[in-house]
Protein backbone atom coordinates (compact mmCIF):
# COMPACT_ATOMS: atom_id res chain seq x y z
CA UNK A 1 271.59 88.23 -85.07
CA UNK A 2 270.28 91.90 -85.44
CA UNK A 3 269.23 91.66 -88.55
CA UNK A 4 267.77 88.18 -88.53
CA UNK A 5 265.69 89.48 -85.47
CA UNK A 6 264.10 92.64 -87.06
CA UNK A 7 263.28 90.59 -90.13
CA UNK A 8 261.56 88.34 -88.09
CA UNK A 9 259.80 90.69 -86.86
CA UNK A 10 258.79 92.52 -89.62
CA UNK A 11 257.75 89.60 -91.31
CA UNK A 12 255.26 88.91 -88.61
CA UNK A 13 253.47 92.09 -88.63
CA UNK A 14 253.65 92.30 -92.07
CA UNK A 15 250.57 89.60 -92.63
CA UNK A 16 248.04 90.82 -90.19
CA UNK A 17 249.04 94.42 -91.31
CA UNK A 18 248.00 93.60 -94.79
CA UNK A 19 245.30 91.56 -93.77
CA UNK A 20 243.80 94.33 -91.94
CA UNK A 21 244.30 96.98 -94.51
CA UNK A 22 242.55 94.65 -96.91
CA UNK A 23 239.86 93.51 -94.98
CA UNK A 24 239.60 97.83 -94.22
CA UNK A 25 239.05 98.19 -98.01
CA UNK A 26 236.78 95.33 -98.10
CA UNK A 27 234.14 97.11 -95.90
CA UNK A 28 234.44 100.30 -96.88
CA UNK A 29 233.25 99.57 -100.65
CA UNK A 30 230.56 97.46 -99.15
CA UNK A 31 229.50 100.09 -97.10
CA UNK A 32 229.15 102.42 -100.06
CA UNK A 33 227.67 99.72 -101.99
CA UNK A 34 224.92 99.74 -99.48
CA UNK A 35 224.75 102.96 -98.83
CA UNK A 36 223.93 103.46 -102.49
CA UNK A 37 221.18 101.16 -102.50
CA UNK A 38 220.02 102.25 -99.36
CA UNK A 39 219.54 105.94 -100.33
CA UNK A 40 216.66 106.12 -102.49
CA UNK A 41 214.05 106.38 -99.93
CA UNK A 42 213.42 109.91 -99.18
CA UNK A 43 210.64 111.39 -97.22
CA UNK A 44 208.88 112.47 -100.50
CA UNK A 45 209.30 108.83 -102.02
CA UNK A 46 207.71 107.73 -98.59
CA UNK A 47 204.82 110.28 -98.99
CA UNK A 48 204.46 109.59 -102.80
CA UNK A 49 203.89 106.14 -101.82
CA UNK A 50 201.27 106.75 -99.10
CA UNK A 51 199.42 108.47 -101.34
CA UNK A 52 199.38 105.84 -103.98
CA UNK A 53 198.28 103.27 -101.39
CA UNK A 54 195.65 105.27 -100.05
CA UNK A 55 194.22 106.18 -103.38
CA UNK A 56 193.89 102.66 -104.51
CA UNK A 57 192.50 102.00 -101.21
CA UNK A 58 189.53 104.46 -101.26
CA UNK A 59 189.21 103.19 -104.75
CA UNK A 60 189.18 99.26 -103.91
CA UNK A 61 186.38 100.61 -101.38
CA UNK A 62 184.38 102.47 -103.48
CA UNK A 63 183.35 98.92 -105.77
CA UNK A 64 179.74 99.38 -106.17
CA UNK A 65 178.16 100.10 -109.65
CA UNK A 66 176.67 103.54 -108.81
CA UNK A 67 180.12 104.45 -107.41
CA UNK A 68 182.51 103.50 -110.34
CA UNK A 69 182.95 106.79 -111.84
CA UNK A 70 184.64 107.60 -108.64
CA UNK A 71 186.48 104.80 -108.11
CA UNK A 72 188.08 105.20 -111.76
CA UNK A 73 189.13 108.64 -111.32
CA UNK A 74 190.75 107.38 -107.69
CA UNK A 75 193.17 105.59 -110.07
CA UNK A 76 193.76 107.26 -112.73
CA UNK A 77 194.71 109.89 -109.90
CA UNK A 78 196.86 106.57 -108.55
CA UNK A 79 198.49 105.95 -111.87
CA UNK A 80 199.58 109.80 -112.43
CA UNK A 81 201.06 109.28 -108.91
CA UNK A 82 203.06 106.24 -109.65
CA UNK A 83 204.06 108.19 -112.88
CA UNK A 84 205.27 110.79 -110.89
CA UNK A 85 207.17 108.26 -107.91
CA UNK A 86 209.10 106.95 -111.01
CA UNK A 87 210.16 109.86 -112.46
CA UNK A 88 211.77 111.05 -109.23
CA UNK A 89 213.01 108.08 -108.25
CA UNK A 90 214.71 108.00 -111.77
CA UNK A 91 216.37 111.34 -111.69
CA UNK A 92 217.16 110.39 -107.77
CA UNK A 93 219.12 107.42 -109.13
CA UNK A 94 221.37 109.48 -111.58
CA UNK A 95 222.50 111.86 -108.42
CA UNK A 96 223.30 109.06 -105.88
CA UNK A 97 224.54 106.62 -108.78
CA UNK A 98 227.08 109.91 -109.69
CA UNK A 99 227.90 111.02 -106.04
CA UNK A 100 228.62 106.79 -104.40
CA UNK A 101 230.19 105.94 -108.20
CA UNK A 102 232.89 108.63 -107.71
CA UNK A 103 233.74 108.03 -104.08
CA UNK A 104 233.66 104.13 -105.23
CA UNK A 105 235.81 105.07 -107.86
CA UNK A 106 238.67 106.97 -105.31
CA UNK A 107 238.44 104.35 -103.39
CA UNK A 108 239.34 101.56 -105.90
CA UNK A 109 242.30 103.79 -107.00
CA UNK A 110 243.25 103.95 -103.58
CA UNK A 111 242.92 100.11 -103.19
CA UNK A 112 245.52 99.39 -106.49
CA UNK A 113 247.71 102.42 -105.22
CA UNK A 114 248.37 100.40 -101.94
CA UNK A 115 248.53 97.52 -103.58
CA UNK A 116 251.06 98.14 -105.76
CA UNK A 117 253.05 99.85 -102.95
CA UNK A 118 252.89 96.75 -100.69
CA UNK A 119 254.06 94.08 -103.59
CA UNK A 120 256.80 96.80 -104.28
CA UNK A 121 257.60 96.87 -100.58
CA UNK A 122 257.51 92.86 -100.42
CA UNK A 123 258.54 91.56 -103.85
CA UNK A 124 260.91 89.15 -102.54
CA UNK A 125 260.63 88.99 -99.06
CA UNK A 126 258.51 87.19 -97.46
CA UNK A 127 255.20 88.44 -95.42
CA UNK A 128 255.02 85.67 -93.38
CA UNK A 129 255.99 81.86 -92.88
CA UNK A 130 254.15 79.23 -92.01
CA UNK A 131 254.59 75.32 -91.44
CA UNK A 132 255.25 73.53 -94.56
CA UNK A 133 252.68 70.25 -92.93
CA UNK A 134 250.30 72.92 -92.96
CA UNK A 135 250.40 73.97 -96.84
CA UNK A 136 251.73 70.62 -97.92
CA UNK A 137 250.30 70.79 -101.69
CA UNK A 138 250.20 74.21 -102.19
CA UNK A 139 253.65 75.17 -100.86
CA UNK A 140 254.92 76.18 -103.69
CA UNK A 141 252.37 78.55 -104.83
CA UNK A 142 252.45 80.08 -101.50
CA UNK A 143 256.64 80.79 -101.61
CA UNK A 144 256.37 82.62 -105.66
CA UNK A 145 259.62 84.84 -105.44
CA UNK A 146 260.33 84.31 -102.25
CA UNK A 147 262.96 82.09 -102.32
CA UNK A 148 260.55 78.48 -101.16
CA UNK A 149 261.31 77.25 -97.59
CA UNK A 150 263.49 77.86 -94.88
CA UNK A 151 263.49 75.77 -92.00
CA UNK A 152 260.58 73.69 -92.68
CA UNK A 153 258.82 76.49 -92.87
CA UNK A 154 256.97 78.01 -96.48
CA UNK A 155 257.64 81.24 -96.86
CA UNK A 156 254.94 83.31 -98.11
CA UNK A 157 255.20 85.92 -100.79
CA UNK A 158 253.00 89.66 -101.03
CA UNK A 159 251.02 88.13 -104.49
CA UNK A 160 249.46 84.75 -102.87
CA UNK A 161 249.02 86.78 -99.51
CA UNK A 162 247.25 89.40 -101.55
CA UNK A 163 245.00 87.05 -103.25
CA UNK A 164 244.06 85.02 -99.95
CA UNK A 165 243.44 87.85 -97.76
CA UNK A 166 241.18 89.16 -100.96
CA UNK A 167 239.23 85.99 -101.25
CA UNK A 168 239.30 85.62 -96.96
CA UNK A 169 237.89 89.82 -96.97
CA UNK A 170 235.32 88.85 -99.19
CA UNK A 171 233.71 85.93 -97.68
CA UNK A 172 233.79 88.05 -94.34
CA UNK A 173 231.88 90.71 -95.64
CA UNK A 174 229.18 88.36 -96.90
CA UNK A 175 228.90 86.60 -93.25
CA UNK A 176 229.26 89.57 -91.33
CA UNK A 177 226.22 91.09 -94.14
């Protein structure tokens, strides 16, 4: 009865421990997805971009035909400005894309490490159980290697939970976005 007991109730941490661990994982590389997109505007970007929009501004003014000369030079000033913008927001790019692709990277070798350690853990026992009414066609799928049903209840094995709490992380994230 000992035994039966702890399984039990290891099995029924097991699920939202994984679940939460994934989900965990889930927002972290969405965070640094963001974060690189996010971290191109710096305050000389900003100011580049001020002065851009005020040049072409003073130049939109200045439309008469005695003041054209001026006006021209206002943007060709503009254009050596936006020439400039891109090229630092092109070498920006490299150093963030490097710095957030290398912390994505560790943390997607973290992600299969602890995968791999919970499907070792779990291989055939099951996370968690759940009514077989509930899961009526896809029982089966739900049990791989863990042995099908017990009680009327489908047991649930580490792959499928994997893959649902995956796809269930995922669709979170985009709400919660």
């Amino acid at each position: 009865m000992g035994e039966g007991e702890t399984l039990e109730q290891r099995r029924s941490l097991a699920a939202p421990l994984i679940f939460f661990i994934i989900v965990v994982f889930q927002f972290a590389t969405k965070w640094l997805q963001d974060l690189k997109k996010g971290a191109s505007k710096t305050d000389k970007e900003i100011q580049l971009r001020g002065e851009i929009k005020q040049l072409l501004k003073e130049a939109a003014s200045l439309s008469q035909p005695s003041t054209f000369a001026q006006a021209a030079k206002l943007r060709r000033s503009a254009a050596a400005k936006e020439k400039e913008l891109a090229n630092y927001q092109a070498q920006r790019s490299k150093e963030v894309k490097l710095s957030y692709d290398w912390y994505l990277k560790v943390l997607f070798m973290l992600k299969v490490i602890i995968y791999l350690v919970l499907i070792f853990w779990f291989w055939r026992s099951p996370v968690a159980s759940v009514s077989q009414q509930l899961v009526q066609p896809f029982g089966k799928m739900l049990s791989w290697k863990t042995g099908g049903s017990l009680n009327n209840n489908v047991m649930v094995g580490i792959i499928p939970w994997l893959i649902l709490c995956t796809r269930v992380s995922k669709f979170v994230c985009r709400i919660i976005k």
